[in-house]
PDB file of N, CA and C in Angstrom:
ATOM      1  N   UNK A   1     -17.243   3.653   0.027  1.00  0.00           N
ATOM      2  CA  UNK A   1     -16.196   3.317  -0.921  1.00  0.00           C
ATOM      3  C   UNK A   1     -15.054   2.561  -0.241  1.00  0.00           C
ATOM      4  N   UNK A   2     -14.856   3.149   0.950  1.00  0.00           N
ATOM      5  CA  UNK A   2     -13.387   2.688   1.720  1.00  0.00           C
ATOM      6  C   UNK A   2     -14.006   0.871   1.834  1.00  0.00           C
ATOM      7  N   UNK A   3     -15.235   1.186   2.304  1.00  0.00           N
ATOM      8  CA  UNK A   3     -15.658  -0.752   2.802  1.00  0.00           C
ATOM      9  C   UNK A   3     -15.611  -1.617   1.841  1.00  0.00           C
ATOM     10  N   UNK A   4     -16.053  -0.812   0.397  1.00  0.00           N
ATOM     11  CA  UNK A   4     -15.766  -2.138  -0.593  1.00  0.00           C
ATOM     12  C   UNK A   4     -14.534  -1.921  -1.223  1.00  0.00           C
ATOM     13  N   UNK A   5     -13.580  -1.362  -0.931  1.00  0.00           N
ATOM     14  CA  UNK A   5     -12.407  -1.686  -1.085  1.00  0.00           C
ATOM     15  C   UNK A   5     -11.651  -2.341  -0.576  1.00  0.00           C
ATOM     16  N   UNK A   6     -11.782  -2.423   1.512  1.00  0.00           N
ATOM     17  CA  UNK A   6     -11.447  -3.594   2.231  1.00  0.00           C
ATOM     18  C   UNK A   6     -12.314  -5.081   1.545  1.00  0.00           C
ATOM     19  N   UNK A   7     -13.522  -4.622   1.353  1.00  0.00           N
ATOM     20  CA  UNK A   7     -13.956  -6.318   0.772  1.00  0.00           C
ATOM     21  C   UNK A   7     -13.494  -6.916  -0.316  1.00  0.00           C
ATOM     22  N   UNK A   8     -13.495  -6.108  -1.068  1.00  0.00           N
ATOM     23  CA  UNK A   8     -12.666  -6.593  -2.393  1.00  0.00           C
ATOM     24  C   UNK A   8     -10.808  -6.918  -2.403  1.00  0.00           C
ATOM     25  N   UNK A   9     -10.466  -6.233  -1.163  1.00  0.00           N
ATOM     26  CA  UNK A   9      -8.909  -7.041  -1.017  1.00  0.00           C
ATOM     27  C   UNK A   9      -8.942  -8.268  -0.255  1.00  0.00           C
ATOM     28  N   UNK A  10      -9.676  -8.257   0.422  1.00  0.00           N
ATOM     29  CA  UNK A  10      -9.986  -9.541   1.428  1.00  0.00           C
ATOM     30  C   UNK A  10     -10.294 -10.449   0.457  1.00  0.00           C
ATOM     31  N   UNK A  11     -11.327 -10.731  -0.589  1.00  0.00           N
ATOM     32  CA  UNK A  11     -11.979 -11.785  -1.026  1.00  0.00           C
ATOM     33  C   UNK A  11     -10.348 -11.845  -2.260  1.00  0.00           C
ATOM     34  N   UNK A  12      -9.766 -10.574  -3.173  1.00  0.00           N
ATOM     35  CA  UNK A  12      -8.803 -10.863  -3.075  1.00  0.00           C
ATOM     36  C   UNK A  12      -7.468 -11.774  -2.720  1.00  0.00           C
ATOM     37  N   UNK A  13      -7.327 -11.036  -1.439  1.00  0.00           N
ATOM     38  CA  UNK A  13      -6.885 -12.211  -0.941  1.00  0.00           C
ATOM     39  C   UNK A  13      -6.872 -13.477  -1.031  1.00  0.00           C
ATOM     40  N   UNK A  14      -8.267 -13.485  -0.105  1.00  0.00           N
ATOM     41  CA  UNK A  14      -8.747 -15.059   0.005  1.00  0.00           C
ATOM     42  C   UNK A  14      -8.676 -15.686  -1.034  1.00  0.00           C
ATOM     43  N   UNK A  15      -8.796 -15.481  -2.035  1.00  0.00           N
ATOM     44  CA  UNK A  15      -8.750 -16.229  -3.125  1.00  0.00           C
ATOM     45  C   UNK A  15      -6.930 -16.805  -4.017  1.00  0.00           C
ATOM     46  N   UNK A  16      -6.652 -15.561  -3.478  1.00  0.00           N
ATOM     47  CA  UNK A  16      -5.074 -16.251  -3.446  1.00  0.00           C
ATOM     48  C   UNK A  16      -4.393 -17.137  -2.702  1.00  0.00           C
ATOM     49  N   UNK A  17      -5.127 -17.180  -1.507  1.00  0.00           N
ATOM     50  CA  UNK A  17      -4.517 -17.887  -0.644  1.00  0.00           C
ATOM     51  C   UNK A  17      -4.961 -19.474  -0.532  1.00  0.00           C
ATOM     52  N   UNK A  18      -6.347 -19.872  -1.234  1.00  0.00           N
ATOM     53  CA  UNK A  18      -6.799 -20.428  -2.141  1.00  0.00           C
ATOM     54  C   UNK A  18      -6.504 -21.363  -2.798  1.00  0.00           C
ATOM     55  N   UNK A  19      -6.449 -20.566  -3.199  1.00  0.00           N
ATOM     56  CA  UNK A  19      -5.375 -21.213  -5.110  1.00  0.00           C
ATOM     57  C   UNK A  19      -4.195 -20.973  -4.908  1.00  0.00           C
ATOM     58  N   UNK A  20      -3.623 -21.480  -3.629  1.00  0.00           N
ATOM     59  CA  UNK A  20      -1.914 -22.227  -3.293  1.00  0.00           C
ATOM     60  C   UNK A  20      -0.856 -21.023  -3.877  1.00  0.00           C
ATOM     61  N   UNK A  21      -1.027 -19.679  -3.974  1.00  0.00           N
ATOM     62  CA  UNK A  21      -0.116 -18.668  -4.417  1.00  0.00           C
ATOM     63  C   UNK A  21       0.275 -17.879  -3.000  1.00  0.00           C
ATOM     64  N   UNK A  22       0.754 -18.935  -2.354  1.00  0.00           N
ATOM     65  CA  UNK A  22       1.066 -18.325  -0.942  1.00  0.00           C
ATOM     66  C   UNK A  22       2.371 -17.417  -1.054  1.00  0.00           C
ATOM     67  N   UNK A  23       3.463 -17.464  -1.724  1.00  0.00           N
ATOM     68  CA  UNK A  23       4.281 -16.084  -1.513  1.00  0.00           C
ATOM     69  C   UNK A  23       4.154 -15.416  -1.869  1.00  0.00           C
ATOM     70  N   UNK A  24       2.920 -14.878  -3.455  1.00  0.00           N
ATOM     71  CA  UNK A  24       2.589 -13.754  -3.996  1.00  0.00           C
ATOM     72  C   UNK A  24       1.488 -13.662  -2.982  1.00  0.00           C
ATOM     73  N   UNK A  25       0.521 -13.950  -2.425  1.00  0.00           N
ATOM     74  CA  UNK A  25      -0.583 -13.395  -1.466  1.00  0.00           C
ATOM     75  C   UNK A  25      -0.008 -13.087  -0.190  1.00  0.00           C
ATOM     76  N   UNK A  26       1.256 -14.072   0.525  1.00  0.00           N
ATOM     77  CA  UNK A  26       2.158 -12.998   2.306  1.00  0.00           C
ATOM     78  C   UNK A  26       2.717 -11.301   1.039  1.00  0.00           C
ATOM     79  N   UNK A  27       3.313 -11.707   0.336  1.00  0.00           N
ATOM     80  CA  UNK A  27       3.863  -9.913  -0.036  1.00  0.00           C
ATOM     81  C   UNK A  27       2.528  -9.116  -0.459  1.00  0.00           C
ATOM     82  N   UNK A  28       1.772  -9.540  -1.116  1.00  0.00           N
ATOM     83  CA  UNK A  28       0.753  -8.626  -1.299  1.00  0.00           C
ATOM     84  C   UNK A  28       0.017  -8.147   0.215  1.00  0.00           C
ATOM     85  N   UNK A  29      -0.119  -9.059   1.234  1.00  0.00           N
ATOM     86  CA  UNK A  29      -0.709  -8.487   2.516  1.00  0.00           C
ATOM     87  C   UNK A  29       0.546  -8.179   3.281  1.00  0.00           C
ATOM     88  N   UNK A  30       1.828  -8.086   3.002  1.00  0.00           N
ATOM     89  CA  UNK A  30       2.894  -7.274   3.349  1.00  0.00           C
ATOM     90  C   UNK A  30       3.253  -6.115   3.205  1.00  0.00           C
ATOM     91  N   UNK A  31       2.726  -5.759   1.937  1.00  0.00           N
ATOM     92  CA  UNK A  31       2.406  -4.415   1.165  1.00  0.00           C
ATOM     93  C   UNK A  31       1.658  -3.833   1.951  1.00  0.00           C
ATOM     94  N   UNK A  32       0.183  -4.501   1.837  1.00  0.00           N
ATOM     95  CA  UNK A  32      -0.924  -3.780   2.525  1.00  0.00           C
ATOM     96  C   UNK A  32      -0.648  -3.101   3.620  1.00  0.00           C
ATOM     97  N   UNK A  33      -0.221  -4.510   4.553  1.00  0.00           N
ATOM     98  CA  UNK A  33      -0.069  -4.133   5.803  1.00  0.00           C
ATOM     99  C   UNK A  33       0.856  -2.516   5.978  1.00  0.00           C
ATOM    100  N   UNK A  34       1.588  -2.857   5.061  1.00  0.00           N
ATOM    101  CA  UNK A  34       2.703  -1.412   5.397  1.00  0.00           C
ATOM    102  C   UNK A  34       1.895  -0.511   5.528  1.00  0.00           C
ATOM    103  N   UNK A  35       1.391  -0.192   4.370  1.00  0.00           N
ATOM    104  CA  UNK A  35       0.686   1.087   4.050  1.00  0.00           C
ATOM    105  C   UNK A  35      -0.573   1.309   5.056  1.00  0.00           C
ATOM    106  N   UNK A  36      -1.327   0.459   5.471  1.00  0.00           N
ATOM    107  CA  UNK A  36      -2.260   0.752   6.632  1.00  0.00           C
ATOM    108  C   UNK A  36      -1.494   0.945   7.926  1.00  0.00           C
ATOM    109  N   UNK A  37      -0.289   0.528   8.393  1.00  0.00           N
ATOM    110  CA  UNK A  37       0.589   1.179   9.210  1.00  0.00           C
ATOM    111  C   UNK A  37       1.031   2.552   8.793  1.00  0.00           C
ATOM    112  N   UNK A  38       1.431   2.789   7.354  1.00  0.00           N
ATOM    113  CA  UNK A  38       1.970   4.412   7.341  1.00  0.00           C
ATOM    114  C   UNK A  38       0.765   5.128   7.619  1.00  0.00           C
ATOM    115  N   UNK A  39      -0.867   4.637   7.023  1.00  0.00           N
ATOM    116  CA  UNK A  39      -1.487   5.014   7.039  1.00  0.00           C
ATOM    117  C   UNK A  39      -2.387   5.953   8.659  1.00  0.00           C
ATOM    118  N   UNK A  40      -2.784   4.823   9.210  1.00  0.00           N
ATOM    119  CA  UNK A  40      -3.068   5.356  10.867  1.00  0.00           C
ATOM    120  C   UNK A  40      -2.093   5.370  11.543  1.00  0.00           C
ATOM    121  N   UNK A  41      -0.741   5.102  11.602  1.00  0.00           N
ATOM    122  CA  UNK A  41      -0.197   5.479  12.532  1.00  0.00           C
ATOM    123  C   UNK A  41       0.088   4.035  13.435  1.00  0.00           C
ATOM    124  N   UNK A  42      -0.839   3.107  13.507  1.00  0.00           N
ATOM    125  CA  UNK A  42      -0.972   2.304  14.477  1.00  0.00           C
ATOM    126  C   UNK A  42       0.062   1.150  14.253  1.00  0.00           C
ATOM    127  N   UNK A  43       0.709   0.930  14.845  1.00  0.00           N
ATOM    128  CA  UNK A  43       1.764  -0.361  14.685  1.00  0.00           C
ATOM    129  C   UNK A  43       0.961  -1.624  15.182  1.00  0.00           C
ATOM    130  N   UNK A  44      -0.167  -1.807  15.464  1.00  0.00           N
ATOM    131  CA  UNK A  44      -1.370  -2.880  16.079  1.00  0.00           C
ATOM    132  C   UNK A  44      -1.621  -2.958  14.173  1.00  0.00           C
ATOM    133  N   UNK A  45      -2.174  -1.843  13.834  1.00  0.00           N
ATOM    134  CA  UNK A  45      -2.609  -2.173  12.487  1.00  0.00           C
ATOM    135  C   UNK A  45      -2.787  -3.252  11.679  1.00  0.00           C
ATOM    136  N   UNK A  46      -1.528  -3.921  11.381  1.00  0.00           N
ATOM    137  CA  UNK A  46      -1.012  -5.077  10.256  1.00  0.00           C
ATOM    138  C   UNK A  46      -2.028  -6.169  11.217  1.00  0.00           C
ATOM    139  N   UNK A  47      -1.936  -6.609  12.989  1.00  0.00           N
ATOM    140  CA  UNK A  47      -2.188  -7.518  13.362  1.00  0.00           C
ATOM    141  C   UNK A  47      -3.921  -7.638  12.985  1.00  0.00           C
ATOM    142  N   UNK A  48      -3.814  -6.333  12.856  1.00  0.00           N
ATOM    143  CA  UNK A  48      -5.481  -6.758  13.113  1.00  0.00           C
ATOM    144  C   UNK A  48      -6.172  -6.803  11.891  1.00  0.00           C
ATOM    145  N   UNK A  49      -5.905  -6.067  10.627  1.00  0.00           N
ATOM    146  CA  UNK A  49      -6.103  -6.501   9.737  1.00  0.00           C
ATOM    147  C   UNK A  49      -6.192  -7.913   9.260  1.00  0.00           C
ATOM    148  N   UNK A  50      -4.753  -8.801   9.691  1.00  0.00           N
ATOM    149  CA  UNK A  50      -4.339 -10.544   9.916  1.00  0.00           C
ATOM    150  C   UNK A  50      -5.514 -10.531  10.194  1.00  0.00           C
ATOM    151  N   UNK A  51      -5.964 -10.234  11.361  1.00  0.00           N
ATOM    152  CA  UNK A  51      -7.192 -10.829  12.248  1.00  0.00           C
ATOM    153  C   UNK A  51      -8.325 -10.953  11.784  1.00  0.00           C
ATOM    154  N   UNK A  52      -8.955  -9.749  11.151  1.00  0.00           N
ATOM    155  CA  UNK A  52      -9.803  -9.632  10.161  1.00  0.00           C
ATOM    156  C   UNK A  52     -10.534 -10.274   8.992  1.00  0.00           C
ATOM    157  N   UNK A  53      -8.645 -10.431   8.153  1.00  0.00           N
ATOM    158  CA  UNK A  53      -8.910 -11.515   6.903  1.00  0.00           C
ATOM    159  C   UNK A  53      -9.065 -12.981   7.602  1.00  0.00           C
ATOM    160  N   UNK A  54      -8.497 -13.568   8.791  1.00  0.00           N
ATOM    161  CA  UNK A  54      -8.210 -14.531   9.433  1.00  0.00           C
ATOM    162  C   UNK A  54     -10.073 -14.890   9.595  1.00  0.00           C
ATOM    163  N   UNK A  55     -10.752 -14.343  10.154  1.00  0.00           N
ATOM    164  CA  UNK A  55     -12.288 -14.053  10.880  1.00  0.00           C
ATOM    165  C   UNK A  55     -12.755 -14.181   9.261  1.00  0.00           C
ATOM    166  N   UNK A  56     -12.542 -13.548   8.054  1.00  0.00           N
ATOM    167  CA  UNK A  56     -13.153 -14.125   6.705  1.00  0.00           C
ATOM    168  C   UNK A  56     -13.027 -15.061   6.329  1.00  0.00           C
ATOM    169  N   UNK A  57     -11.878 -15.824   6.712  1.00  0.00           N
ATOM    170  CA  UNK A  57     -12.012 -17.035   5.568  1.00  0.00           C
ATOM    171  C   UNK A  57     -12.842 -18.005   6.471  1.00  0.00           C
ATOM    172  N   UNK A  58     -12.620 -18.106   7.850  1.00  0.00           N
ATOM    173  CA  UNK A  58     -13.457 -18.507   8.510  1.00  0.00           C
ATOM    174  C   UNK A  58     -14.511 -19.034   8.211  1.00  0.00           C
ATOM    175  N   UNK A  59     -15.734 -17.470   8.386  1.00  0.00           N
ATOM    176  CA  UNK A  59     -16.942 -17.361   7.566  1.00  0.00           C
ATOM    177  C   UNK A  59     -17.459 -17.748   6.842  1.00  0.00           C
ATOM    178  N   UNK A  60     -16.326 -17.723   5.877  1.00  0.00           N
ATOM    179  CA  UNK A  60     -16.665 -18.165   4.320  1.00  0.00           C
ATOM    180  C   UNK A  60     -16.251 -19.900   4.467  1.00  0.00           C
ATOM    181  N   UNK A  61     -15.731 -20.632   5.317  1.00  0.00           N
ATOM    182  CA  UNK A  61     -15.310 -21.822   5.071  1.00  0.00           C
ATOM    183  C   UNK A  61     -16.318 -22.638   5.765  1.00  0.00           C
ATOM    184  N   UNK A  62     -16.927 -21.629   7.107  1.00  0.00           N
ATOM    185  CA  UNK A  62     -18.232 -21.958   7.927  1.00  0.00           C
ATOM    186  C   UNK A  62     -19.571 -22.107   6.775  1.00  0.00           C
ATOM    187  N   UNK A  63     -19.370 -21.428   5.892  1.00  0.00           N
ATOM    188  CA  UNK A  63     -20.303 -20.959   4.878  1.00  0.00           C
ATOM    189  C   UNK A  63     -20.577 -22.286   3.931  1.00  0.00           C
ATOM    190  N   UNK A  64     -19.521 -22.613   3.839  1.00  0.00           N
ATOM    191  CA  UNK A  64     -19.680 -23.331   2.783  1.00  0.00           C
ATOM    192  C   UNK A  64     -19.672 -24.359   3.160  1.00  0.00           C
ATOM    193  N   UNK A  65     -19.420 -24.687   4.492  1.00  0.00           N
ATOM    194  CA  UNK A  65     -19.809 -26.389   4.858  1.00  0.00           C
ATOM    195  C   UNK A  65     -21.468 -26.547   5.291  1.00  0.00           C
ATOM    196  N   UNK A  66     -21.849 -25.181   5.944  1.00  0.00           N
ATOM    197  CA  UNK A  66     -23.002 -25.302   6.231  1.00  0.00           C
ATOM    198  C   UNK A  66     -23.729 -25.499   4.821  1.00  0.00           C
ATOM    199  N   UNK A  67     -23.860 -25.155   3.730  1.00  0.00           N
ATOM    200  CA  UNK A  67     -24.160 -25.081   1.958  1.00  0.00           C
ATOM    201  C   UNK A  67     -23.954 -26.248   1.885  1.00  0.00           C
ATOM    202  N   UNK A  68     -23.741 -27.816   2.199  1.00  0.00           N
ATOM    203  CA  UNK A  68     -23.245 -28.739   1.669  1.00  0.00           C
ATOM    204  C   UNK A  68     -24.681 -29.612   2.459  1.00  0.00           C
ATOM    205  N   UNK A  69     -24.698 -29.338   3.716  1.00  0.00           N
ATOM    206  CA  UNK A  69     -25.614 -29.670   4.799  1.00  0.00           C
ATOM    207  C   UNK A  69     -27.224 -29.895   4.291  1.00  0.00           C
ATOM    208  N   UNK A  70     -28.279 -31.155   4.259  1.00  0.00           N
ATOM    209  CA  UNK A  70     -29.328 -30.016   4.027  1.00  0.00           C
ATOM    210  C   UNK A  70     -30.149 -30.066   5.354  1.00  0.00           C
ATOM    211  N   UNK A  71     -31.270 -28.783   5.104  1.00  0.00           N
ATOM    212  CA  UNK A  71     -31.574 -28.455   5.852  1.00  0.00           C
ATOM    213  C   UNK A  71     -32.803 -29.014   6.501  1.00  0.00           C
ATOM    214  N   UNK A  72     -32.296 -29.563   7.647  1.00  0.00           N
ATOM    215  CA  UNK A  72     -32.747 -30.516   8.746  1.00  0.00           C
ATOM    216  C   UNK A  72     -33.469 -30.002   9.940  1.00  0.00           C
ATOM    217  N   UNK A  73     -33.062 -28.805  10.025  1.00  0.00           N
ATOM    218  CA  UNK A  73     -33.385 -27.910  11.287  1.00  0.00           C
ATOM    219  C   UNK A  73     -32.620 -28.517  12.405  1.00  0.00           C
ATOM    220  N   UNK A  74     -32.254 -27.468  13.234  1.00  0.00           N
ATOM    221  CA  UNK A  74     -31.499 -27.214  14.052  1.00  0.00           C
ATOM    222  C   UNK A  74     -30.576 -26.404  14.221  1.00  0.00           C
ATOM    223  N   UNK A  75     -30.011 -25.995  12.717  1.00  0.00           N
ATOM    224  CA  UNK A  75     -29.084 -25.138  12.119  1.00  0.00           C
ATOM    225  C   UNK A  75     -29.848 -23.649  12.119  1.00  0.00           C
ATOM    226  N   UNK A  76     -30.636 -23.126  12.562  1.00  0.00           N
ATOM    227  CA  UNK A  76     -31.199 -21.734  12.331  1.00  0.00           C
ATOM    228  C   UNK A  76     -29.979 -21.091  13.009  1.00  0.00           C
ATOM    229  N   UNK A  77     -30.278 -21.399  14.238  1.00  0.00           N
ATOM    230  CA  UNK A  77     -29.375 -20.531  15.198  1.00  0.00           C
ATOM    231  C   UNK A  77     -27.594 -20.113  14.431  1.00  0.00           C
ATOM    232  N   UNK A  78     -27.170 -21.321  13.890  1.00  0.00           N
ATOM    233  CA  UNK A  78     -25.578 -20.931  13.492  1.00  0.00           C
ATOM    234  C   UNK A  78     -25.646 -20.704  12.114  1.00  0.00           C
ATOM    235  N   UNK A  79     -26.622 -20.587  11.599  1.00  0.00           N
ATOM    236  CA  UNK A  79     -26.333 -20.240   9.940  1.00  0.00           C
ATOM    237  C   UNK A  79     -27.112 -17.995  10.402  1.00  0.00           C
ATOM    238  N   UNK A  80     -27.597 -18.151  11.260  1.00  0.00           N
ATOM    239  CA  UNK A  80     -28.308 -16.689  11.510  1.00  0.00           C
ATOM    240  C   UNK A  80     -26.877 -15.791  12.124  1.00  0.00           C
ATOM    241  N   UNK A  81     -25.980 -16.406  13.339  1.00  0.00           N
ATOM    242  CA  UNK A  81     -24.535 -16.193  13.675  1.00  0.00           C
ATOM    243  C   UNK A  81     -23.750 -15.944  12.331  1.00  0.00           C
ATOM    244  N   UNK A  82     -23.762 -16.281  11.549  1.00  0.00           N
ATOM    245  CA  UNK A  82     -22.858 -16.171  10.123  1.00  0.00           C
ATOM    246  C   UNK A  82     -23.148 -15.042   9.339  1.00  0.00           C
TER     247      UNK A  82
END
């Protein structure tokens, strides 16, 4: 339950950040962040979460250029990495 609740704020996210609603999506992961700091304790927390969603959109942006590509071979190796 806890994992698809991180996935579903992430894609969340991502999708706000997206669709150009950049000061409602920093306070909404300002929020977050708090509360996963009150939550564990960890003052690292907020960064790594950043880090996290940072490593998704990634993925997903790796994702979708490779989706545009066709397939030629050579690409096994970095579409299998994804």
């Amino acid at each position: 339950m806890k994992t698809w609740i991180a996935a579903s704020f992430l894609c969340l996210l991502e999708w706000r950040l997206r669709d150009h609603e950049g000061p409602e999506a920093r306070a909404l992961f300002k929020e977050f962040t708090k509360r996963v700091i009150e939550s564990t304790g960890d003052p690292r927390a907020g960064s790594y979460l950043g880090q996290r969603i940072s490593l998704a959109i990634q993925r997903g942006n790796a994702a979708s250029i490779l989706g545009t590509v066709p397939r030629c071979g050579g690409f096994e190796d970095v579409s299998d990495f994804i």
